[in-house]
Protein backbone atom coordinates (compact mmCIF):
# COMPACT_ATOMS: atom_id res chain seq x y z
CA UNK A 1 63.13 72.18 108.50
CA UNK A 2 62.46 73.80 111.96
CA UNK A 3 60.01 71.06 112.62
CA UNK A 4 62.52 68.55 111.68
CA UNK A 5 65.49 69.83 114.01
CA UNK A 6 62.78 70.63 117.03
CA UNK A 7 62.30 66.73 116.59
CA UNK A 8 65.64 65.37 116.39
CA UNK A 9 66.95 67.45 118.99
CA UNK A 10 64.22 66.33 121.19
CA UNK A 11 64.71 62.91 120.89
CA UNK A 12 68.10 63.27 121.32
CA UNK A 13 68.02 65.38 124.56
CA UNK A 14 65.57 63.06 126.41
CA UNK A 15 68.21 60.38 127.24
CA UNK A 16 69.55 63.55 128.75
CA UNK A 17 66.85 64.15 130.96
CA UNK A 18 66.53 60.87 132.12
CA UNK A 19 70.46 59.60 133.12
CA UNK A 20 70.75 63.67 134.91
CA UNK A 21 68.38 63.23 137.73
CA UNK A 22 70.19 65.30 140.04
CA UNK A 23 70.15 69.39 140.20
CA UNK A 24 73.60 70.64 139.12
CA UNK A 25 72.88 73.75 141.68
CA UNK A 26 71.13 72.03 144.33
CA UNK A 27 73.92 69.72 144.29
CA UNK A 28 76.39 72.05 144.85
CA UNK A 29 74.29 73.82 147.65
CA UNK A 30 73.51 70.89 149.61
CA UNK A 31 76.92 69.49 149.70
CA UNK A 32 79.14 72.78 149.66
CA UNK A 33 81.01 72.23 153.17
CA UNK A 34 83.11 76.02 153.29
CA UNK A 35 86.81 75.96 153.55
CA UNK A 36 86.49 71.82 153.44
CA UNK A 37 85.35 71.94 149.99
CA UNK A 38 87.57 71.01 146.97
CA UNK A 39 86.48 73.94 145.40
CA UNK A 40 89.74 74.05 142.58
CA UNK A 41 88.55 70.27 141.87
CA UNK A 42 84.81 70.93 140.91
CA UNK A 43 86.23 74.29 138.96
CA UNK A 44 88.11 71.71 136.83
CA UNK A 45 85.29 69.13 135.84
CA UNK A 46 82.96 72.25 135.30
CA UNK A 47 85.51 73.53 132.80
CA UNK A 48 85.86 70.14 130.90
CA UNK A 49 82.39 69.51 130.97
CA UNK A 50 81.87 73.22 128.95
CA UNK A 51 84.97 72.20 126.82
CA UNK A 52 84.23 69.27 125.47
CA UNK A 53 81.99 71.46 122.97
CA UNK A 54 85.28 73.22 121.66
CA UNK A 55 84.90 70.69 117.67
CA UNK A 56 83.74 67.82 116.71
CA UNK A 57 85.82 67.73 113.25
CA UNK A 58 88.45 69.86 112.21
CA UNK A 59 86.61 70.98 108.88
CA UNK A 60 84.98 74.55 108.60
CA UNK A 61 81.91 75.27 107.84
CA UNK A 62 81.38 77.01 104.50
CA UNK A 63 79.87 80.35 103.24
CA UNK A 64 76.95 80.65 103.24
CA UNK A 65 75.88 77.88 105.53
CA UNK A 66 75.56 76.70 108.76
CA UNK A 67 76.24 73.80 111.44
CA UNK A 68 73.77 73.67 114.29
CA UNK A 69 73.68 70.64 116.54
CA UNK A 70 73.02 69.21 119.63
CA UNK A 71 75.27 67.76 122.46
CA UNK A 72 75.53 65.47 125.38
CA UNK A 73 78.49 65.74 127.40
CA UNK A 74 79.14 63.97 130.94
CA UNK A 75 82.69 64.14 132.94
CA UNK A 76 83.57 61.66 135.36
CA UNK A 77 84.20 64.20 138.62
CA UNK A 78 87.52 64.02 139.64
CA UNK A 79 88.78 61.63 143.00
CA UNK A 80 89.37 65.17 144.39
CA UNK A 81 85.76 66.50 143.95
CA UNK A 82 84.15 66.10 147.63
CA UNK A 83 81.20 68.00 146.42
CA UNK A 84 79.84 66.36 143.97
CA UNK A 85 77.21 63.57 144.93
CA UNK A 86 76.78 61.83 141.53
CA UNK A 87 79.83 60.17 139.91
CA UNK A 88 79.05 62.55 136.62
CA UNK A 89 77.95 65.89 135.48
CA UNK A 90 76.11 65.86 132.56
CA UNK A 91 74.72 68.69 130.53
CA UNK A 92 73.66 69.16 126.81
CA UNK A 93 74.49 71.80 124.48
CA UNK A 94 73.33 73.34 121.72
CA UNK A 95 75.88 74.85 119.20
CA UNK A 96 75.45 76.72 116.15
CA UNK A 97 78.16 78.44 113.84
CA UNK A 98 78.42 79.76 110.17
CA UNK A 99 81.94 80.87 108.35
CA UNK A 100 82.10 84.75 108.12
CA UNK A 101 84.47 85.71 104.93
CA UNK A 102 85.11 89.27 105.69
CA UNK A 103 87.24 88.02 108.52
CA UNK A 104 88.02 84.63 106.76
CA UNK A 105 86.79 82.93 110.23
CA UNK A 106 84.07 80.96 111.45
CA UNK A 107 81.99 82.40 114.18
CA UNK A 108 80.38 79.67 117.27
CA UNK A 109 77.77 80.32 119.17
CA UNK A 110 76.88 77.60 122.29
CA UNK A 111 74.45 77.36 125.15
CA UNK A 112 72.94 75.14 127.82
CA UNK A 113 69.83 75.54 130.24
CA UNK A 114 69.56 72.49 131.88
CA UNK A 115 69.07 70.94 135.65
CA UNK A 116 69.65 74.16 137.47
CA UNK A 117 72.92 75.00 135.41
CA UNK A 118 73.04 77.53 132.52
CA UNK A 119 75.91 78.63 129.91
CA UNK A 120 76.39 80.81 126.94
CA UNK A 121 79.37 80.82 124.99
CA UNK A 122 80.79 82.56 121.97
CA UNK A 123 84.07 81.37 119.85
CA UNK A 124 85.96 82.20 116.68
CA UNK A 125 87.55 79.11 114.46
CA UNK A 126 90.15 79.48 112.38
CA UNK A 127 90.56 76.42 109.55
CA UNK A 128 92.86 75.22 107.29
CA UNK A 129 93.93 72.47 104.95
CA UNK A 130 97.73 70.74 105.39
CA UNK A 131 98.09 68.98 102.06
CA UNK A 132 94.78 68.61 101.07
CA UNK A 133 94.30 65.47 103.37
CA UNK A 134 93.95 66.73 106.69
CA UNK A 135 91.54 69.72 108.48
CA UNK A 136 93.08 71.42 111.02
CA UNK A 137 90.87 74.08 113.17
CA UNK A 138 92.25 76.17 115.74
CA UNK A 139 89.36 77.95 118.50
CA UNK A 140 89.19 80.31 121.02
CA UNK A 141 85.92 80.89 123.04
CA UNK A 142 84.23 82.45 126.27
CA UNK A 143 81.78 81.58 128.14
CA UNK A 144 79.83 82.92 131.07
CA UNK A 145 77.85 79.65 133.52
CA UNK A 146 76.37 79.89 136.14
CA UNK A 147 73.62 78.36 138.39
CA UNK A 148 71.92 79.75 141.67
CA UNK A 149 75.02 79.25 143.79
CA UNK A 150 78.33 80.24 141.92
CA UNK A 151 79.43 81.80 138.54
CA UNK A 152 81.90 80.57 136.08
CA UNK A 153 84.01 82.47 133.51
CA UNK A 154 84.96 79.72 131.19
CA UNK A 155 88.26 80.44 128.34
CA UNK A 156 89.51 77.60 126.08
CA UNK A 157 91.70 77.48 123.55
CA UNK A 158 92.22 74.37 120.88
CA UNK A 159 93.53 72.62 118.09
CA UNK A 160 91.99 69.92 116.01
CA UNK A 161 92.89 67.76 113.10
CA UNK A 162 90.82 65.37 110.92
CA UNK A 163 90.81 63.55 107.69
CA UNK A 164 87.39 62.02 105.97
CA UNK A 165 87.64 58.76 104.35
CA UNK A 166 83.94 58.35 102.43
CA UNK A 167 81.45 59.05 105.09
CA UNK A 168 83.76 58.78 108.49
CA UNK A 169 85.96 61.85 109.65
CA UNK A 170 88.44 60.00 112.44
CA UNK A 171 89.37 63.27 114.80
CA UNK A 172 92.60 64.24 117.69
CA UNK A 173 92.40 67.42 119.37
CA UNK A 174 94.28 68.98 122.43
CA UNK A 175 92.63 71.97 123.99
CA UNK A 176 93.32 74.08 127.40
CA UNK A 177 90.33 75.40 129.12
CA UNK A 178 90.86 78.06 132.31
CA UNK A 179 88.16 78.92 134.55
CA UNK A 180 87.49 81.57 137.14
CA UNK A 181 84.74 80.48 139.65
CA UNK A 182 83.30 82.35 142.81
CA UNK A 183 80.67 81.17 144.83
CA UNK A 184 77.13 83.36 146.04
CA UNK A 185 74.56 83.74 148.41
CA UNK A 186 76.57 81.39 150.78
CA UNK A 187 77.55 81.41 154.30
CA UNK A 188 81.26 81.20 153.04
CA UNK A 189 81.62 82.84 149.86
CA UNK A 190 85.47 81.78 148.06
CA UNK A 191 86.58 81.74 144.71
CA UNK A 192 89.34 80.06 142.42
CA UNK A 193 90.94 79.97 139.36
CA UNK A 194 92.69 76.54 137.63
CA UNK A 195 93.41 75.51 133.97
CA UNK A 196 93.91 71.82 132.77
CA UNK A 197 95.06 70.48 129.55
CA UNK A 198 92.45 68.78 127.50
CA UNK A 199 93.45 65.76 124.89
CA UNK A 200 90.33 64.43 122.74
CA UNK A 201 89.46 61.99 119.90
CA UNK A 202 86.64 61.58 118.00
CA UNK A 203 84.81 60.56 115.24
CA UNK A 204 82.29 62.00 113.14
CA UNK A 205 79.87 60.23 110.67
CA UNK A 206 77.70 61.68 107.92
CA UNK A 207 75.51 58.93 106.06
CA UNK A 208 72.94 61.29 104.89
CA UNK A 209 73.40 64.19 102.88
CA UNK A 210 73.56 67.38 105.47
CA UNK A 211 73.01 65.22 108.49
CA UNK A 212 76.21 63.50 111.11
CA UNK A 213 76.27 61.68 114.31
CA UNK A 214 79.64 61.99 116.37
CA UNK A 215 80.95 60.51 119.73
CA UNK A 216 84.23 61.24 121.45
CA UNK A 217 86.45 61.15 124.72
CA UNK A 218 88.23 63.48 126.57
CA UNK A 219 90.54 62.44 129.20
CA UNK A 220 92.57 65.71 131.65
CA UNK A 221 94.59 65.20 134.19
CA UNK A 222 92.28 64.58 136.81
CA UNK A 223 88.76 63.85 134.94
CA UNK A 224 87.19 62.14 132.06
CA UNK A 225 84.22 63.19 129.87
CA UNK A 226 82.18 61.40 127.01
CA UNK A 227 80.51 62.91 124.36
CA UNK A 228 77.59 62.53 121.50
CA UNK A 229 76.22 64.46 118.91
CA UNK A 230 74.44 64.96 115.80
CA UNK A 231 73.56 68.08 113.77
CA UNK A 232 73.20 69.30 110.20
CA UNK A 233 75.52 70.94 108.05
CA UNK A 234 74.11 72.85 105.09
C-alpha cells in the first residue's frame, strides 16, 4: 500500500512541479517594494490558497480508518497584488485525517513543502447527517507558513454540505479564513492582518472501492482558486 500511494501521489504532484516554475519566496523577495507593497492583498491569496484544503465532501471519515490524499491548489492573485509576478500561486498539499470517538470528532492533519513555501496545519471536523440525505461538516484549523521572507498564521473556519448519488458526491461550502502575516530579514519589515469570506463547490468521485478524484472552485472577494485531488479512504 505505501508503494502504491508513493506512486499515485507522485504522478499526481508532477503536473505540480512543472505549471509552478517560479519560487514562492524568491518571488516575494525580488518584488517586495516596502511601504509600496500591497502587502494586505498577497495576505489574502496566501490565505485562500491554504484554505482551499478546509473539505472536499462533507462526509466523515469513520472509526477506525483513514483519508489521506493529495492536493493541487492555485489562486488567481488578486488585481490588488503588486507583488506577485505570476498570475497564480500554486502549491500542493498533503492531508491526512482519521475520526477520533472519544471526542466524537475527526482530527486533520495538512502540510506543504514546495517552491520555497512551507505549511503545517492541524484541524478538528465535526459531521453530521440532516435527514439521512445530506453530510454536513463543520472545521476549524491552524496553520503556521512560512518561507525565507515572511511568516503566516493561517485560522479558518467552515461549513460544508454534500449528498452522494451512486459514485458522485456534488459539494457547497462557505468558509472564512484570517491570516496574520509579518515580513523578515528585510530592509522594511511590516506586518498585517485581513480575513475574507470563502464560498466553494465541488465534486467528489469514487469509482473504485477506497479510491476518489475531486475538483472544485473557490471564488472570495478579491481572488479565485482551483482545486484537484485524489486520495483513499479506508
Amino acid at each position: 500500500m505505501k508503494k502504491i500511494l508513493t506512486v499515485v501521489f507522485s504522478l499526481f504532484l508532477f503536473p505540480a512541479a512543472a505549471l509552478a516554475s517560479t519560487n514562492i519566496s524568491d518571488d516575494f523577495r525580488d518584488h517586495y517594494a516596502g511601504s509600496a507593497s500591497n502587502l494586505s492583498a498577497y495576505n489574502k491569496d496566501i490565505n485562500t490558497l491554504i484554505g482551499l484544503n478546509d473539505f472536499h465532501t462533507g462526509k466523515a471519515t469513520s472509526f477506525p480508518g483513514f483519508d489521506v490524499g493529495a492536493t493541487f491548489g492555485g489562486v488567481k492573485v488578486g488585481k490588488d497584488n503588486n507583488i506577485s509576478s505570476e498570475d497564480y500561486l500554486i502549491t500542493p498539499f498533503i492531508t491526512a485525517e482519521t475520526f477520533v470517538p472519544v471526542i466524537n470528532t475527526t482530527v486533520a492533519v495538512r502540510g506543504s513543502a514546495f517552491n520555497g513555501f512551507e505549511s503545517l496545519g492541524l484541524g478538528l471536523k465535526y459531521n453530521y447527517d440532516v435527514m439521512q440525505l445530506f453530510d454536513v461538516t463543520l472545521a476549524g484549523f491552524y496553520d503556521h507558513a512560512q518561507t525565507d521572507w515572511y511568516t503566516v498564521d493561517h485560522l479558518s473556519l467552515s461549513a460544508v454540505a454534500s449528498t452522494t448519488v451512486l459514485f458522485v458526491t456534488p459539494y457547497l461550502g462557505v468558509g472564512y479564513d484570517y491570516g496574520d502575516f509579518s515580513t523578515r530579514k528585510m530592509a522594511e519589515n511590516r506586518s498585517t492582518s485581513d480575513g475574507a469570506v470563502r464560498y466553494t463547490a465541488g465534486v467528489r468521485v469514487a469509482p473504485f472501492p477506497l479510491f476518489y478524484i475531486f475538483g472544485s472552485y473557490t471564488k472570495t472577494a478579491s481572488n479565485e482558486g482551483f482545486q484537484g485531488g485524489i486520495g483513499l479512504n479506508f
